[in-house]
N, C-alpha and C. Protein backbone atom coordinates (compact mmCIF):
# COMPACT_ATOMS: atom_id res chain seq x y z
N UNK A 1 0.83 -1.20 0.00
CA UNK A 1 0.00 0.00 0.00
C UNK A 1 0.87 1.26 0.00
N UNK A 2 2.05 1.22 0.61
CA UNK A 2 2.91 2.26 0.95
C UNK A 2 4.21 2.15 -0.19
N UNK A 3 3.98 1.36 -1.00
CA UNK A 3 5.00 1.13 -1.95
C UNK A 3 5.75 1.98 -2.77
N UNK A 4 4.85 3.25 -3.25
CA UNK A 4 5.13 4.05 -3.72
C UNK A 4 5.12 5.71 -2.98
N UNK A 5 5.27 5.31 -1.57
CA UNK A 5 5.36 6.45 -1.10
C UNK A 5 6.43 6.82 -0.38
N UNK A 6 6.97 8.61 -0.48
CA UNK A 6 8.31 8.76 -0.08
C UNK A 6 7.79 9.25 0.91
N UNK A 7 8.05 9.08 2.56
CA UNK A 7 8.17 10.08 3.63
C UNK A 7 9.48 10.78 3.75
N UNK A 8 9.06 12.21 3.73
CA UNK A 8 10.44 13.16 3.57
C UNK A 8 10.38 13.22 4.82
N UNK A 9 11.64 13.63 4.89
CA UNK A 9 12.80 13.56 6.36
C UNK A 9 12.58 11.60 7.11
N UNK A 10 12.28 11.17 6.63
CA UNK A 10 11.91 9.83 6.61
C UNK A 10 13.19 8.85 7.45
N UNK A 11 13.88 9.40 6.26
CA UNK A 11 15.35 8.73 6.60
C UNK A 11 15.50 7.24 6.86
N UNK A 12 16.76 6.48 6.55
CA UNK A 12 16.45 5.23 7.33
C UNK A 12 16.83 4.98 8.39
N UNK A 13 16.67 4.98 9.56
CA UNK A 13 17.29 5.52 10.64
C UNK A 13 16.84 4.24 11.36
N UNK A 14 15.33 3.38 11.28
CA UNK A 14 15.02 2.42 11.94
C UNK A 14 15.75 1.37 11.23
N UNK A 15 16.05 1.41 10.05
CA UNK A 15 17.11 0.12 9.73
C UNK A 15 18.14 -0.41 9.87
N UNK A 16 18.61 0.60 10.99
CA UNK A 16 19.76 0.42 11.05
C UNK A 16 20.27 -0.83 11.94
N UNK A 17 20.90 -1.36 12.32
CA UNK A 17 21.05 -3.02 13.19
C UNK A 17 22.05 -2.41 14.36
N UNK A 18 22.03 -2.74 15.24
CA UNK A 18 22.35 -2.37 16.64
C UNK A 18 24.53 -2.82 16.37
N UNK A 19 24.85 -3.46 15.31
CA UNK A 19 26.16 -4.33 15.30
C UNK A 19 26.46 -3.37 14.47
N UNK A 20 25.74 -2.21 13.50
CA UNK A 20 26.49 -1.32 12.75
C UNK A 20 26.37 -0.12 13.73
N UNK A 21 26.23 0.21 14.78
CA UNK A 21 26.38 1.19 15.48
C UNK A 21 27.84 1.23 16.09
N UNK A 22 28.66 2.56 16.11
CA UNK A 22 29.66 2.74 16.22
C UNK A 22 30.37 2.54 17.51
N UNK A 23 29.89 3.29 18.76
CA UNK A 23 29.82 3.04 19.94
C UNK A 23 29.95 2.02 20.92
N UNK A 24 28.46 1.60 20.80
CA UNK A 24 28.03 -0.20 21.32
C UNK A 24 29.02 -1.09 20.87
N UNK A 25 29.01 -1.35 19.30
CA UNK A 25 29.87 -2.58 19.08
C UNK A 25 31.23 -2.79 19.16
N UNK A 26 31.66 -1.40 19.74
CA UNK A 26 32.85 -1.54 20.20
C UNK A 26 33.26 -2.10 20.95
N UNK A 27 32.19 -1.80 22.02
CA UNK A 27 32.45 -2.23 23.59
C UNK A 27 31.93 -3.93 23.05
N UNK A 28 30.67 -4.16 22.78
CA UNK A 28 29.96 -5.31 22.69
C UNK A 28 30.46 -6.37 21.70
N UNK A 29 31.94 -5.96 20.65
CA UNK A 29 32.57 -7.49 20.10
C UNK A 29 33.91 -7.56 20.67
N UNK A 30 34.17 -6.62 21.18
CA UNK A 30 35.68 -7.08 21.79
C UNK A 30 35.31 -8.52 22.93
N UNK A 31 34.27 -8.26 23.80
CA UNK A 31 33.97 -9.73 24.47
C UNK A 31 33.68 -10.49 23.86
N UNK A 32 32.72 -10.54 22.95
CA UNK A 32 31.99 -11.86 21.98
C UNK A 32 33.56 -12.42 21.14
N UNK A 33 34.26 -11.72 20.45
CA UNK A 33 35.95 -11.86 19.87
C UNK A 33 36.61 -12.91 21.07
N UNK A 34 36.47 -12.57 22.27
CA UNK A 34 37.62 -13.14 23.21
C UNK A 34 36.74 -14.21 23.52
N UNK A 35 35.36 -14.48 23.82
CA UNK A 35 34.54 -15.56 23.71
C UNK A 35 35.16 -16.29 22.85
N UNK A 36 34.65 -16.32 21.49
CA UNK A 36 35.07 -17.31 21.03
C UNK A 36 36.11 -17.48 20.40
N UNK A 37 37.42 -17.09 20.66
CA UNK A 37 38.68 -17.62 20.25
C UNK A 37 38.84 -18.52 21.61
N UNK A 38 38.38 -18.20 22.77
CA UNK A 38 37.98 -19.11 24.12
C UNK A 38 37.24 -20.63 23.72
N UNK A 39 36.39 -20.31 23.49
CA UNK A 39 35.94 -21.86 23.07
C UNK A 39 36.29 -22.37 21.96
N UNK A 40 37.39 -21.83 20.59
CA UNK A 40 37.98 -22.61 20.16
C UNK A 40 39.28 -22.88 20.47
């Protein structure tokens, strides 16, 4: 229904995935990294 519609200032801002955020995944793969070189 919305297929052809642009919302301006819209932006994609909700698509974004929490692992491309700059900040967080800094802090949040340096442990998951040392995890699993740990269990292999």
């Amino acid at each position: 229904m919305l297929s052809g519609v642009t919302i301006s200032q819209g932006g994609v801002l909700p698509a974004i995935h929490a692992q491309l955020l700059p900040k967080k995944t800094v802090k949040n793969t340096q442990p998951s990294q040392s995890q699993s070189s740990q269990s292999q």
